[in-house]
PDB file of N, CA and C in Angstrom:
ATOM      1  N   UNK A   1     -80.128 -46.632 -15.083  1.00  0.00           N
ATOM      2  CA  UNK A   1     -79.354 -46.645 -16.309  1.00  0.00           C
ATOM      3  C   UNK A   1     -78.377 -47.812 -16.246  1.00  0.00           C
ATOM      4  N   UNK A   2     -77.885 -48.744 -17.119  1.00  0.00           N
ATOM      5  CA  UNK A   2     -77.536 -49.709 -17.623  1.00  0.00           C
ATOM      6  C   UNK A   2     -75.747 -49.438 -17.465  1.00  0.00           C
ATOM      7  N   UNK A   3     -74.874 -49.812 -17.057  1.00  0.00           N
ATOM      8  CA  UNK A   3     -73.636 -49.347 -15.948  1.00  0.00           C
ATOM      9  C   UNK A   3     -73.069 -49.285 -17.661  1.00  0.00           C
ATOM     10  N   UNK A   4     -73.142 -49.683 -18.986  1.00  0.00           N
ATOM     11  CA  UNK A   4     -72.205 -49.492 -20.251  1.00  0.00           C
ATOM     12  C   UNK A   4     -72.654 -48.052 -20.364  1.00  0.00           C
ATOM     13  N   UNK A   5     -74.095 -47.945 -20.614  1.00  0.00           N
ATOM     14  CA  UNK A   5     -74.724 -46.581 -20.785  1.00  0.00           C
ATOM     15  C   UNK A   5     -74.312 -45.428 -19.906  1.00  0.00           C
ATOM     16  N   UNK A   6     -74.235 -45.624 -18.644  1.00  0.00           N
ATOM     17  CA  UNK A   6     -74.178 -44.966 -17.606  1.00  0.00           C
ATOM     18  C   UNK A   6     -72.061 -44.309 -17.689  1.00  0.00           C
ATOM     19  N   UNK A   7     -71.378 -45.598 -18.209  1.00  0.00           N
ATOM     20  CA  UNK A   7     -69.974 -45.271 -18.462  1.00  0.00           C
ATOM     21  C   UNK A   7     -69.761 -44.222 -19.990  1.00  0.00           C
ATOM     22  N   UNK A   8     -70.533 -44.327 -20.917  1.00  0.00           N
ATOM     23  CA  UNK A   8     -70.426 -43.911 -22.161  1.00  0.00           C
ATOM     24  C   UNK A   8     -70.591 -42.292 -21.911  1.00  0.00           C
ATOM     25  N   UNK A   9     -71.894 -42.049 -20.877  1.00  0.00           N
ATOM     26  CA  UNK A   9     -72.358 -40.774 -20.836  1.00  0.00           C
ATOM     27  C   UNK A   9     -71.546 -40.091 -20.039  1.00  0.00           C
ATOM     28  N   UNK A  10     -71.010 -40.455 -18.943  1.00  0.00           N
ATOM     29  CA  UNK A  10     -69.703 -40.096 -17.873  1.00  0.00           C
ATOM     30  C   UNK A  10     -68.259 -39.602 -19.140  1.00  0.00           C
ATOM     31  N   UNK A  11     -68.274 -40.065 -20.421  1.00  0.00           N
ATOM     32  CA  UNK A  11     -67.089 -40.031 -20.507  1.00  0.00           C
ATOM     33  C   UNK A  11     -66.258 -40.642 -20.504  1.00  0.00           C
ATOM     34  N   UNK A  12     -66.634 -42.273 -20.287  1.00  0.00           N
ATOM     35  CA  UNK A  12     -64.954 -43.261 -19.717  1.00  0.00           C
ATOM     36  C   UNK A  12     -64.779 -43.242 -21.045  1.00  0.00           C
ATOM     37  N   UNK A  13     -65.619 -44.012 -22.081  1.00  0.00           N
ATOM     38  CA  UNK A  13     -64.991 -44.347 -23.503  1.00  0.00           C
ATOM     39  C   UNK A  13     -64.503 -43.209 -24.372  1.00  0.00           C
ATOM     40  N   UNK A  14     -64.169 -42.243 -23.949  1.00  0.00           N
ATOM     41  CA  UNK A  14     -64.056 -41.264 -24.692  1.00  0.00           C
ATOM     42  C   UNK A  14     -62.268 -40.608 -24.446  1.00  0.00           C
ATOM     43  N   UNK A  15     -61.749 -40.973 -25.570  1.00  0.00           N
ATOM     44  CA  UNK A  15     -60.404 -40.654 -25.488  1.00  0.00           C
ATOM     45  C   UNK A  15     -60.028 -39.449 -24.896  1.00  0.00           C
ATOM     46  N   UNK A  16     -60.629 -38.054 -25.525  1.00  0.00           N
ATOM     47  CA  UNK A  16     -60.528 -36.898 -24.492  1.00  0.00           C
ATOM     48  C   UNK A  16     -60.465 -36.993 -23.016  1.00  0.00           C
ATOM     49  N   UNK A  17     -61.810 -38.093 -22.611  1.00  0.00           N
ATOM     50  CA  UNK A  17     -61.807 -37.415 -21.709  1.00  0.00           C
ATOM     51  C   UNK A  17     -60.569 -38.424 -20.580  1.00  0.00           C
ATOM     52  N   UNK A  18     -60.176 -39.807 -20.855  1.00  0.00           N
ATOM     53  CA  UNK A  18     -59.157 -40.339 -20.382  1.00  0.00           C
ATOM     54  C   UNK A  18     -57.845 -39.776 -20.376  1.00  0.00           C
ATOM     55  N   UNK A  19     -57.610 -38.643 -21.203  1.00  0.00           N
ATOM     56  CA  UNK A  19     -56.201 -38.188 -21.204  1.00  0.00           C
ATOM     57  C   UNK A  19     -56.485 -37.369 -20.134  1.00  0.00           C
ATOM     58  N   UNK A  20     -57.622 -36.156 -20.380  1.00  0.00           N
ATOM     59  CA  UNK A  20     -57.429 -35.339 -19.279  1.00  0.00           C
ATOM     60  C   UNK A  20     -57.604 -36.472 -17.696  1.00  0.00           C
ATOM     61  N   UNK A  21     -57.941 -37.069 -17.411  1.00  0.00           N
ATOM     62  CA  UNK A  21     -58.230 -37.804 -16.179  1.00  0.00           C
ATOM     63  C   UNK A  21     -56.901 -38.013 -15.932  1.00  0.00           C
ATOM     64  N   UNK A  22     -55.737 -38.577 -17.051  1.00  0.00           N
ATOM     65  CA  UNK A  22     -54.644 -39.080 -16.912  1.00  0.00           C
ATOM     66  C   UNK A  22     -53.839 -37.804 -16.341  1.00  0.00           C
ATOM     67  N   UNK A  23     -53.935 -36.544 -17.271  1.00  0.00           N
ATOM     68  CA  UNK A  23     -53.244 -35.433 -17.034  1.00  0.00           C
ATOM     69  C   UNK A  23     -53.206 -34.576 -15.886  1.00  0.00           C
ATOM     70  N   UNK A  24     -54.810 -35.103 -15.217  1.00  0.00           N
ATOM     71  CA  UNK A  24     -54.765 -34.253 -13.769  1.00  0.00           C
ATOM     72  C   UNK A  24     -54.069 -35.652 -13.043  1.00  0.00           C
ATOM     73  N   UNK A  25     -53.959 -36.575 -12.908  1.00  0.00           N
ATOM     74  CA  UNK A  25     -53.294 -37.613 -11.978  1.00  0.00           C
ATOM     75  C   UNK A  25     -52.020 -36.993 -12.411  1.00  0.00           C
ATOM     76  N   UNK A  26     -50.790 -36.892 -13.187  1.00  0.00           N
ATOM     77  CA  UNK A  26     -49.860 -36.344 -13.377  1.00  0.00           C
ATOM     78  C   UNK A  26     -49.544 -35.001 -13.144  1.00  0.00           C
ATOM     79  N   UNK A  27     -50.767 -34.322 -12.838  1.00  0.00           N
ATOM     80  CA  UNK A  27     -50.515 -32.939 -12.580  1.00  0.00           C
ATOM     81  C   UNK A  27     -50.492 -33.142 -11.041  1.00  0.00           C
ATOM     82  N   UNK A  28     -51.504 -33.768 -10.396  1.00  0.00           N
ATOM     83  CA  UNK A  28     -51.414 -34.051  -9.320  1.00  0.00           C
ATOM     84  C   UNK A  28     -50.212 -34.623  -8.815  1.00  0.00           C
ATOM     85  N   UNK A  29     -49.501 -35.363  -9.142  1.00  0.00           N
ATOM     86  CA  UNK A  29     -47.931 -36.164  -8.785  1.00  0.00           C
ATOM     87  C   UNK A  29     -47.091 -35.425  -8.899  1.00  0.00           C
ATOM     88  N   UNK A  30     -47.027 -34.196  -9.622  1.00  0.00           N
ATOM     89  CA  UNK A  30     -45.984 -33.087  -9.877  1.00  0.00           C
ATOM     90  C   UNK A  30     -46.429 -32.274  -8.545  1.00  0.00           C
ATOM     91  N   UNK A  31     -47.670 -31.610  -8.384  1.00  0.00           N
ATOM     92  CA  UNK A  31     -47.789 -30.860  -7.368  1.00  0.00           C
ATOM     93  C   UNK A  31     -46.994 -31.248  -5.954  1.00  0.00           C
ATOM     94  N   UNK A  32     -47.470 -32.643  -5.591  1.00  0.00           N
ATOM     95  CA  UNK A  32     -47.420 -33.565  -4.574  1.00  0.00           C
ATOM     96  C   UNK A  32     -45.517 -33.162  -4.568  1.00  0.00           C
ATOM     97  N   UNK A  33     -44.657 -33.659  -5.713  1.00  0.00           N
ATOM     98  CA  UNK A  33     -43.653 -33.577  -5.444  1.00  0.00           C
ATOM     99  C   UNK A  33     -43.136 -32.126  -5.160  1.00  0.00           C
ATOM    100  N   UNK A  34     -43.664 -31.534  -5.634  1.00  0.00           N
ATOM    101  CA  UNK A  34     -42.893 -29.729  -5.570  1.00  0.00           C
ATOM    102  C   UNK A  34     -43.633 -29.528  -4.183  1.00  0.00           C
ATOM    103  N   UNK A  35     -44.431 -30.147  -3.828  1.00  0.00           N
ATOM    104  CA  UNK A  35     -44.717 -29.997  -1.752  1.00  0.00           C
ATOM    105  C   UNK A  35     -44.180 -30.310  -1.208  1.00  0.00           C
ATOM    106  N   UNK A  36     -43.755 -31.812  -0.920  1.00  0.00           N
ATOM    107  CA  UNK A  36     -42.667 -32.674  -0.632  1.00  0.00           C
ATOM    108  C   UNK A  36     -41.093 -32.089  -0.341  1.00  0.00           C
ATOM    109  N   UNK A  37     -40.559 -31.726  -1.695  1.00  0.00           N
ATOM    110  CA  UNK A  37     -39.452 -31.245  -1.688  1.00  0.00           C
ATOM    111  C   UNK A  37     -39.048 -29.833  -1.160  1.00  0.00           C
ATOM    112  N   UNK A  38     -40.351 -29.282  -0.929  1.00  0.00           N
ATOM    113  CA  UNK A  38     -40.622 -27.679   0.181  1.00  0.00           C
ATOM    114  C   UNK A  38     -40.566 -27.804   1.627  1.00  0.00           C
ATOM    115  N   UNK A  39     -40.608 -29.344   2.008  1.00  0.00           N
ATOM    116  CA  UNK A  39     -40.965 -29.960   3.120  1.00  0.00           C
ATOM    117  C   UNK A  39     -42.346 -29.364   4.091  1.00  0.00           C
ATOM    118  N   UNK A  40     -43.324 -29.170   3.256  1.00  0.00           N
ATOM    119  CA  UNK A  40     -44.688 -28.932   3.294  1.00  0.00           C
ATOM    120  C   UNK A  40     -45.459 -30.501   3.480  1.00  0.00           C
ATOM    121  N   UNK A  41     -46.685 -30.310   4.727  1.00  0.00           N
ATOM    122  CA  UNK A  41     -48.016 -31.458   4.390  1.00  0.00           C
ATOM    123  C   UNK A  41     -48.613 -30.875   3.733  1.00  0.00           C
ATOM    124  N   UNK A  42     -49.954 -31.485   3.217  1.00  0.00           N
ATOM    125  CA  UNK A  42     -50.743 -30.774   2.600  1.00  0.00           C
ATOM    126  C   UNK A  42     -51.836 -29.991   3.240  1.00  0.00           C
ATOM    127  N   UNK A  43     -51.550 -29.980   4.985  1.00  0.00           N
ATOM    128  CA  UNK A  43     -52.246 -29.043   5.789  1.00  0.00           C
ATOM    129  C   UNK A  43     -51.376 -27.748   5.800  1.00  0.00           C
ATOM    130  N   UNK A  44     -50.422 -28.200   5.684  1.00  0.00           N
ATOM    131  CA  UNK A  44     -49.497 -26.440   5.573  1.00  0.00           C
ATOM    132  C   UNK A  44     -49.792 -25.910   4.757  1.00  0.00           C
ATOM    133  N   UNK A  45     -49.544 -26.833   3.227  1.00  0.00           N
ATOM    134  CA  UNK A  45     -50.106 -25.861   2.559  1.00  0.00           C
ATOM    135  C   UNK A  45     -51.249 -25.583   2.255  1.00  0.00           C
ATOM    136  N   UNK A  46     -52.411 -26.025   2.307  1.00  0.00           N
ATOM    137  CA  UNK A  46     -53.808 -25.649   2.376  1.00  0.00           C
ATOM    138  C   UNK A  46     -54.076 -24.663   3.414  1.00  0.00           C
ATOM    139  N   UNK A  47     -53.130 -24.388   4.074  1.00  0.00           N
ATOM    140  CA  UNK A  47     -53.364 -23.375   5.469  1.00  0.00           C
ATOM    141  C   UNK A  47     -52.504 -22.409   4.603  1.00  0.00           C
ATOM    142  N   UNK A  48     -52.097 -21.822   3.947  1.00  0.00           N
ATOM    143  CA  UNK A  48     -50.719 -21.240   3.342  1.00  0.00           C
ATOM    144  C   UNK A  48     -51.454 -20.443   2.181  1.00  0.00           C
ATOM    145  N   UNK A  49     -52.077 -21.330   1.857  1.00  0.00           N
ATOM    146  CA  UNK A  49     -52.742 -20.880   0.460  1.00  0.00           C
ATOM    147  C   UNK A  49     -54.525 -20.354   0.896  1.00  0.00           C
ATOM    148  N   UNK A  50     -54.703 -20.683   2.168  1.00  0.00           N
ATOM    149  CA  UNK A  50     -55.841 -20.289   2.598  1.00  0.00           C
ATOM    150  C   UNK A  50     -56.967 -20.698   2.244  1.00  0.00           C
ATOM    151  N   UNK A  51     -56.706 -22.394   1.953  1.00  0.00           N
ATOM    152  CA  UNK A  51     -57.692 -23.398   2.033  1.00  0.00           C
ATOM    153  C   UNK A  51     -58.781 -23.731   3.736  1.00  0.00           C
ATOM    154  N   UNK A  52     -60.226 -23.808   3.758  1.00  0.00           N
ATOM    155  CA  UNK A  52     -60.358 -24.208   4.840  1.00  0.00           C
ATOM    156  C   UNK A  52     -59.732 -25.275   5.325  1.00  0.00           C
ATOM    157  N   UNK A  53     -59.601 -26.604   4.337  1.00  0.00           N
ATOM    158  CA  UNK A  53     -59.430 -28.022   4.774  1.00  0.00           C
ATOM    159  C   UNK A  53     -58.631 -28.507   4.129  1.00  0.00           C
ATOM    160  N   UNK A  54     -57.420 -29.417   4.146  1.00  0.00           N
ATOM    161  CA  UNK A  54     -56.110 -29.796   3.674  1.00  0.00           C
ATOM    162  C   UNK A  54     -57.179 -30.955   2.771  1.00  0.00           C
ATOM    163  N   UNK A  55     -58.115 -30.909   2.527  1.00  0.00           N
ATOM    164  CA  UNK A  55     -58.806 -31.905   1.737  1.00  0.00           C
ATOM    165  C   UNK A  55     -58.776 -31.444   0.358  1.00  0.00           C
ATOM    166  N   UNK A  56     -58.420 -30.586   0.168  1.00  0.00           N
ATOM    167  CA  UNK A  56     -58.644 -30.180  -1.404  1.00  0.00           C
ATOM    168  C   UNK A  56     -57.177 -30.380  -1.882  1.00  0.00           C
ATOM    169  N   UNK A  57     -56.355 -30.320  -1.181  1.00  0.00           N
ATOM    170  CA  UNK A  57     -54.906 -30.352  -1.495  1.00  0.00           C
ATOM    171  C   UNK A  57     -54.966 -31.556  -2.084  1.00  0.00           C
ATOM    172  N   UNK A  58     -55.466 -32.417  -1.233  1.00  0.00           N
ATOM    173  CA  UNK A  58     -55.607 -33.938  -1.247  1.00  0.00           C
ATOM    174  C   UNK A  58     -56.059 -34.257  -2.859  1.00  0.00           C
ATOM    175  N   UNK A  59     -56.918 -33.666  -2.692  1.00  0.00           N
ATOM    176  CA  UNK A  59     -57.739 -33.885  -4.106  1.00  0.00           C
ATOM    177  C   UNK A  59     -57.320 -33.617  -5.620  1.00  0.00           C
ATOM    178  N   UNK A  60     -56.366 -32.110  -5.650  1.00  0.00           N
ATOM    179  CA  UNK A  60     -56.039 -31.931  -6.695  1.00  0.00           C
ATOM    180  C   UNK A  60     -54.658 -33.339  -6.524  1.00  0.00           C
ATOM    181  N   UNK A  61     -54.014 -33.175  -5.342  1.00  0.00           N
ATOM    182  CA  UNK A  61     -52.699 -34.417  -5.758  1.00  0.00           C
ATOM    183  C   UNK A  61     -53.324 -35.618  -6.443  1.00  0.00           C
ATOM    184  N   UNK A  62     -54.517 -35.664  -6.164  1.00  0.00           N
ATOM    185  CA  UNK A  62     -54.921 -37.212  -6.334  1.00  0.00           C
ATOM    186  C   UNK A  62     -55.377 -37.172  -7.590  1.00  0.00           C
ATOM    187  N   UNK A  63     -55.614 -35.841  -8.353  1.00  0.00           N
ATOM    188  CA  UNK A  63     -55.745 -36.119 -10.011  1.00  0.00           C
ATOM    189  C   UNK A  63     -57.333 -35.698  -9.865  1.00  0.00           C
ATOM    190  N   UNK A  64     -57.917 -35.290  -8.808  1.00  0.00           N
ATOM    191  CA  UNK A  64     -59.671 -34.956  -8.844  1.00  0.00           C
ATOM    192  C   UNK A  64     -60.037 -33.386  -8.707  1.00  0.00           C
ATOM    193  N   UNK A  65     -58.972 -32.852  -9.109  1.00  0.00           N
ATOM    194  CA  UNK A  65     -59.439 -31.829  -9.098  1.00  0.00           C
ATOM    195  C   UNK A  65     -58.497 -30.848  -9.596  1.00  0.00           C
ATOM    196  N   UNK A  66     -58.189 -29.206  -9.762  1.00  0.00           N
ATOM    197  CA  UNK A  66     -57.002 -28.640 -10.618  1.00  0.00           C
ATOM    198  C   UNK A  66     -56.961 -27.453  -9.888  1.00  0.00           C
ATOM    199  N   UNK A  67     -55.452 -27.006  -9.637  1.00  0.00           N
ATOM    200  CA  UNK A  67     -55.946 -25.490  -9.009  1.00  0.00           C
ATOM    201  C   UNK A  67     -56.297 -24.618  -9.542  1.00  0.00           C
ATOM    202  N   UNK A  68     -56.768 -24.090  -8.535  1.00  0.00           N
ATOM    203  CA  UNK A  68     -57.392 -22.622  -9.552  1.00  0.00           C
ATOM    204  C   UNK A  68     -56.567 -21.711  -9.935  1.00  0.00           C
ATOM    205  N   UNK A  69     -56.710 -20.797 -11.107  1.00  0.00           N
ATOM    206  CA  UNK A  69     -55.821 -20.555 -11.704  1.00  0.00           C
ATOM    207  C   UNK A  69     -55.418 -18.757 -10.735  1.00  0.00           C
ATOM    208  N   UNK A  70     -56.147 -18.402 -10.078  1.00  0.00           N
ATOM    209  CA  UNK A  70     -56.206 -17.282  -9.260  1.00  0.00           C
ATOM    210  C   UNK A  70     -55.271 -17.808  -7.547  1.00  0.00           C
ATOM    211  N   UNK A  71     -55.047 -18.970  -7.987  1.00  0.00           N
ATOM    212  CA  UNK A  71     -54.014 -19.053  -6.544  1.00  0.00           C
ATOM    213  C   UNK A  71     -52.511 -19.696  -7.309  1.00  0.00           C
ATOM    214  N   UNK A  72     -52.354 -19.737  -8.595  1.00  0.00           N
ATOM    215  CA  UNK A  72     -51.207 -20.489  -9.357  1.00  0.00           C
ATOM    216  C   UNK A  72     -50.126 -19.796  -8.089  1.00  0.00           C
ATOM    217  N   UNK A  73     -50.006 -18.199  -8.304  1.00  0.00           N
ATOM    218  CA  UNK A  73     -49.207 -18.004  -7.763  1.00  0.00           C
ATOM    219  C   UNK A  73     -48.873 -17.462  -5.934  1.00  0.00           C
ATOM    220  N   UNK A  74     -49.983 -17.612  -5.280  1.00  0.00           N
ATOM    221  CA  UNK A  74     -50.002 -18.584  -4.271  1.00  0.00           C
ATOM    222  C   UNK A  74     -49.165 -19.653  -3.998  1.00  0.00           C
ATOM    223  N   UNK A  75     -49.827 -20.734  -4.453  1.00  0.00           N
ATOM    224  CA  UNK A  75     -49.103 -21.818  -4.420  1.00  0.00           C
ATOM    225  C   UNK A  75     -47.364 -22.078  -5.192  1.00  0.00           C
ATOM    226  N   UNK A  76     -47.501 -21.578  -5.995  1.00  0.00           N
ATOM    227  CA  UNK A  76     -46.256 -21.348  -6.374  1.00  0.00           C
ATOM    228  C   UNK A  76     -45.142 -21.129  -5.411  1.00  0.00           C
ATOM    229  N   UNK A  77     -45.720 -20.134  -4.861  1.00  0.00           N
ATOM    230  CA  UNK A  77     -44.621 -19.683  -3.291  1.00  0.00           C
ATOM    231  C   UNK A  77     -44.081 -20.214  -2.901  1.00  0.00           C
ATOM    232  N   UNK A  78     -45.244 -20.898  -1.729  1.00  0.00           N
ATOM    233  CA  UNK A  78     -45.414 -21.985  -1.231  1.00  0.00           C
ATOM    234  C   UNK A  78     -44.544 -23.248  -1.403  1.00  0.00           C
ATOM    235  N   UNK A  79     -44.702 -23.768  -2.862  1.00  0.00           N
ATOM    236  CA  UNK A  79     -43.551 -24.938  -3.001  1.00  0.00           C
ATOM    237  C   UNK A  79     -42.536 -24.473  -3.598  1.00  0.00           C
ATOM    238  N   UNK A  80     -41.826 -23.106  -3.806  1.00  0.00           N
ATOM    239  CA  UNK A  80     -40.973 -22.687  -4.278  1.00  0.00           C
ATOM    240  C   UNK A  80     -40.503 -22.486  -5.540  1.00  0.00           C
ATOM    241  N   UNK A  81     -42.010 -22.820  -6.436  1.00  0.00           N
ATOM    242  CA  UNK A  81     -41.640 -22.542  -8.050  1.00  0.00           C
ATOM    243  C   UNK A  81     -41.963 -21.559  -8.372  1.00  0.00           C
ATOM    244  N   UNK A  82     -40.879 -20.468  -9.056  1.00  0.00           N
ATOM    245  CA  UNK A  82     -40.871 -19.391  -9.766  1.00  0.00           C
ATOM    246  C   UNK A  82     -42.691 -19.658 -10.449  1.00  0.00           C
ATOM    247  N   UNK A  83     -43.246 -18.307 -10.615  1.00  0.00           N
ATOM    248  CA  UNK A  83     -44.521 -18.250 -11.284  1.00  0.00           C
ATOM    249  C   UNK A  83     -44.874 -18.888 -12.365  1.00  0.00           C
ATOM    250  N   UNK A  84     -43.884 -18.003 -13.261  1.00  0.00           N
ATOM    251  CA  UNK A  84     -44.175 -18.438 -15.161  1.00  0.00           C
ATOM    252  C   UNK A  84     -43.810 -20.364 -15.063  1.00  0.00           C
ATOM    253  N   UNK A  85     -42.872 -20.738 -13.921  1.00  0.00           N
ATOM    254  CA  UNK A  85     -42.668 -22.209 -14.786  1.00  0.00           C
ATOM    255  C   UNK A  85     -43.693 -22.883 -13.705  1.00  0.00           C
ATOM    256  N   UNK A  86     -44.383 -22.752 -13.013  1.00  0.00           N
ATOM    257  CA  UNK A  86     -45.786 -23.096 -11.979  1.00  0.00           C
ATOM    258  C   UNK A  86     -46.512 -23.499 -13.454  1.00  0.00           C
ATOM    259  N   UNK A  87     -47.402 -21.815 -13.539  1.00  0.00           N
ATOM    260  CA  UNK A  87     -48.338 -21.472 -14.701  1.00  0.00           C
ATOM    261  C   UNK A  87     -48.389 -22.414 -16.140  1.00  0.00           C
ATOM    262  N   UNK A  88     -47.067 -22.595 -16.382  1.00  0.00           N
ATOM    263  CA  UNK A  88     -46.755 -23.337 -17.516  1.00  0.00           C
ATOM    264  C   UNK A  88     -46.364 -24.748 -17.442  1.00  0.00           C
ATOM    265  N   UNK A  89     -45.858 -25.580 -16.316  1.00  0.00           N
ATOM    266  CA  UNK A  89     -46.330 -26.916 -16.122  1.00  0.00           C
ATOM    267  C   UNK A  89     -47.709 -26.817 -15.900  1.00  0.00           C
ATOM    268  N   UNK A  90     -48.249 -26.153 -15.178  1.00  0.00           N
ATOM    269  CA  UNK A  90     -49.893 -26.504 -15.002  1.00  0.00           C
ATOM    270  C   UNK A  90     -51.014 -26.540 -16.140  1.00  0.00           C
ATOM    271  N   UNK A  91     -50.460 -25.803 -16.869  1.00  0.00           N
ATOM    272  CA  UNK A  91     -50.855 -25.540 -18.206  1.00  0.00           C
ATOM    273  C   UNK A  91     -50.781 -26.617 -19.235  1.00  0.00           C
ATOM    274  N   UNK A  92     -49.906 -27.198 -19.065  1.00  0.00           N
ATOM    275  CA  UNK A  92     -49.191 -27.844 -19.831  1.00  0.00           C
ATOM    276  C   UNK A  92     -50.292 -29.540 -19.401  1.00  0.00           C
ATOM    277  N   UNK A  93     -50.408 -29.907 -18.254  1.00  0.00           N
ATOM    278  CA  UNK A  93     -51.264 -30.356 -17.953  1.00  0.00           C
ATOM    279  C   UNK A  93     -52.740 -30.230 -17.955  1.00  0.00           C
ATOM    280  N   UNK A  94     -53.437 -29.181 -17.672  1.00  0.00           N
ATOM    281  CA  UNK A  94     -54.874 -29.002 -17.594  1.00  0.00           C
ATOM    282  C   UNK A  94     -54.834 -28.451 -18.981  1.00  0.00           C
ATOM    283  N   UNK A  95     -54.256 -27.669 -19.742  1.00  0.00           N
ATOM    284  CA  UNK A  95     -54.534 -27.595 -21.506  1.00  0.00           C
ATOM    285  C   UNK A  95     -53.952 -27.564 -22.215  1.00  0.00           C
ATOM    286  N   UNK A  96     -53.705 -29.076 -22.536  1.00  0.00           N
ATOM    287  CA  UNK A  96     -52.446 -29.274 -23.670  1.00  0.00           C
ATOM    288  C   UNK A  96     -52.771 -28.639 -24.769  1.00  0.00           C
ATOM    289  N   UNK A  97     -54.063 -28.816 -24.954  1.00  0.00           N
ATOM    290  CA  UNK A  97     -53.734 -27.630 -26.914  1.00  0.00           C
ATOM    291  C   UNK A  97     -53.591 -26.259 -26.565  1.00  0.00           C
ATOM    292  N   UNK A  98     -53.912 -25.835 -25.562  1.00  0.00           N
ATOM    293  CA  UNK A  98     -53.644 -24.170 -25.802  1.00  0.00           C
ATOM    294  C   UNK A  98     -52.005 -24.768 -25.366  1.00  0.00           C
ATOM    295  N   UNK A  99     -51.435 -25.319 -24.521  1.00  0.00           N
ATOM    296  CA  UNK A  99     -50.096 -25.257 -24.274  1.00  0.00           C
ATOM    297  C   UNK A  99     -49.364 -25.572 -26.099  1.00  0.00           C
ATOM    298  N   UNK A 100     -50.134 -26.730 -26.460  1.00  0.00           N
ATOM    299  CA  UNK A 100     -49.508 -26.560 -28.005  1.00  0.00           C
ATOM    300  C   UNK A 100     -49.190 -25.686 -28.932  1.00  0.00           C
ATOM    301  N   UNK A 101     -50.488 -24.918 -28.784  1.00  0.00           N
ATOM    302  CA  UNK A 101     -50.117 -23.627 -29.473  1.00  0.00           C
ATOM    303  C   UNK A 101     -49.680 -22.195 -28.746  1.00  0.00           C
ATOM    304  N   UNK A 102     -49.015 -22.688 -27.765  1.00  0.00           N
ATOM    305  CA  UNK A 102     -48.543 -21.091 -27.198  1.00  0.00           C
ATOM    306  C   UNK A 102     -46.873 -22.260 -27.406  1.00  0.00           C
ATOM    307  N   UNK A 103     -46.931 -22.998 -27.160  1.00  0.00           N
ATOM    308  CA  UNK A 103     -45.145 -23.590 -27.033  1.00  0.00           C
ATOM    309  C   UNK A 103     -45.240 -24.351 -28.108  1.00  0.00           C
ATOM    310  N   UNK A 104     -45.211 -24.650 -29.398  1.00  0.00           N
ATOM    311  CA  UNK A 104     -44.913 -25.449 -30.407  1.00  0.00           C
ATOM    312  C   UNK A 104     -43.760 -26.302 -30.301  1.00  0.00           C
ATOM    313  N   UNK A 105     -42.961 -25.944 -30.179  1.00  0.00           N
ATOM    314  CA  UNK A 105     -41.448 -26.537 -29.836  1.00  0.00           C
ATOM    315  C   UNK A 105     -41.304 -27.734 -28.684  1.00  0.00           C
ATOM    316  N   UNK A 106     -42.491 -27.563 -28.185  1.00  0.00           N
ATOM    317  CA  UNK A 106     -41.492 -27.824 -26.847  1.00  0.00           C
ATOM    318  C   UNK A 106     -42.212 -29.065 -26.126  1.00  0.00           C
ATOM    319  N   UNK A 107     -42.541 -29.914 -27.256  1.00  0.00           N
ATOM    320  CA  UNK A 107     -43.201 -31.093 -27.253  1.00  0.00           C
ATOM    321  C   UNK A 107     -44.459 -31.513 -26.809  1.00  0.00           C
ATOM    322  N   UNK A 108     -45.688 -30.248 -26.423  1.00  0.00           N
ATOM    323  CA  UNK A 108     -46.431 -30.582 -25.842  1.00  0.00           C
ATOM    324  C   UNK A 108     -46.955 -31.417 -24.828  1.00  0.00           C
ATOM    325  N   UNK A 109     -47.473 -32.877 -24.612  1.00  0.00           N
ATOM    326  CA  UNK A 109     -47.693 -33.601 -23.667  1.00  0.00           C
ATOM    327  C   UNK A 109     -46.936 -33.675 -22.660  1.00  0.00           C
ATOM    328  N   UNK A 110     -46.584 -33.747 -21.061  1.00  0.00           N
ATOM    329  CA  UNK A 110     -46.092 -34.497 -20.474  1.00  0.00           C
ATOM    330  C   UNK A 110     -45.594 -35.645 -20.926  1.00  0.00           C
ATOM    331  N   UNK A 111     -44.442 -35.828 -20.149  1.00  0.00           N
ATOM    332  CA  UNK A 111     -44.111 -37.378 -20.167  1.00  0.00           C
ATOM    333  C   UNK A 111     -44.497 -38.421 -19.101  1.00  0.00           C
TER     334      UNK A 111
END
């Protein structure tokens, strides 16, 4: 397949799907910092949260991947954020329109 063709079908040209790419890299940089400031690696907490391999930690920081929504509060613990405001930055990132329409007010997107 022809690398324009091959980008079109992936998704690059497609505005959707660049925001979300953008939104897990930002979701990822938020995580990263609420670890950081727990004074957590990302082997602690992948050991914490009962990951086999500190590689996935890696992955969601890096914007490739999202946690699952059955360890929010897990991890939450872990870096010390109360549940509901975990759930709802994460949210806020992995689904901005449902976050739009559950928070109207409250500007939707990240900054």
């Amino acid at each position: 397949m022809e690398p324009e063709k091959r980008g079109k079908a992936a998704g690059v040209d497609n505005p959707k799907a660049r925001l979300t790419k953008e939104l897990r890299k930002q979701a990822g940089k938020w995580l990263s910092a609420r670890r950081e400031a727990a004074g957590m690696t990302q082997a602690q907490l992948a050991e914490q949260v009962g990951y086999r391999y500190y590689t996935f930690v890696s992955q969601v920081e890096g914007g490739h991947g999202r946690v699952p929504s059955e360890h929010f509060e897990q991890w939450a613990d872990c870096v010390g954020v109360p549940h509901q405001e975990f759930a709802r930055q994460l949210l806020r990132f992995y689904e901005p329109d449902v976050y739009r329409l559950l928070f109207p007010g409250d500007g939707g997107l990240p900054a």
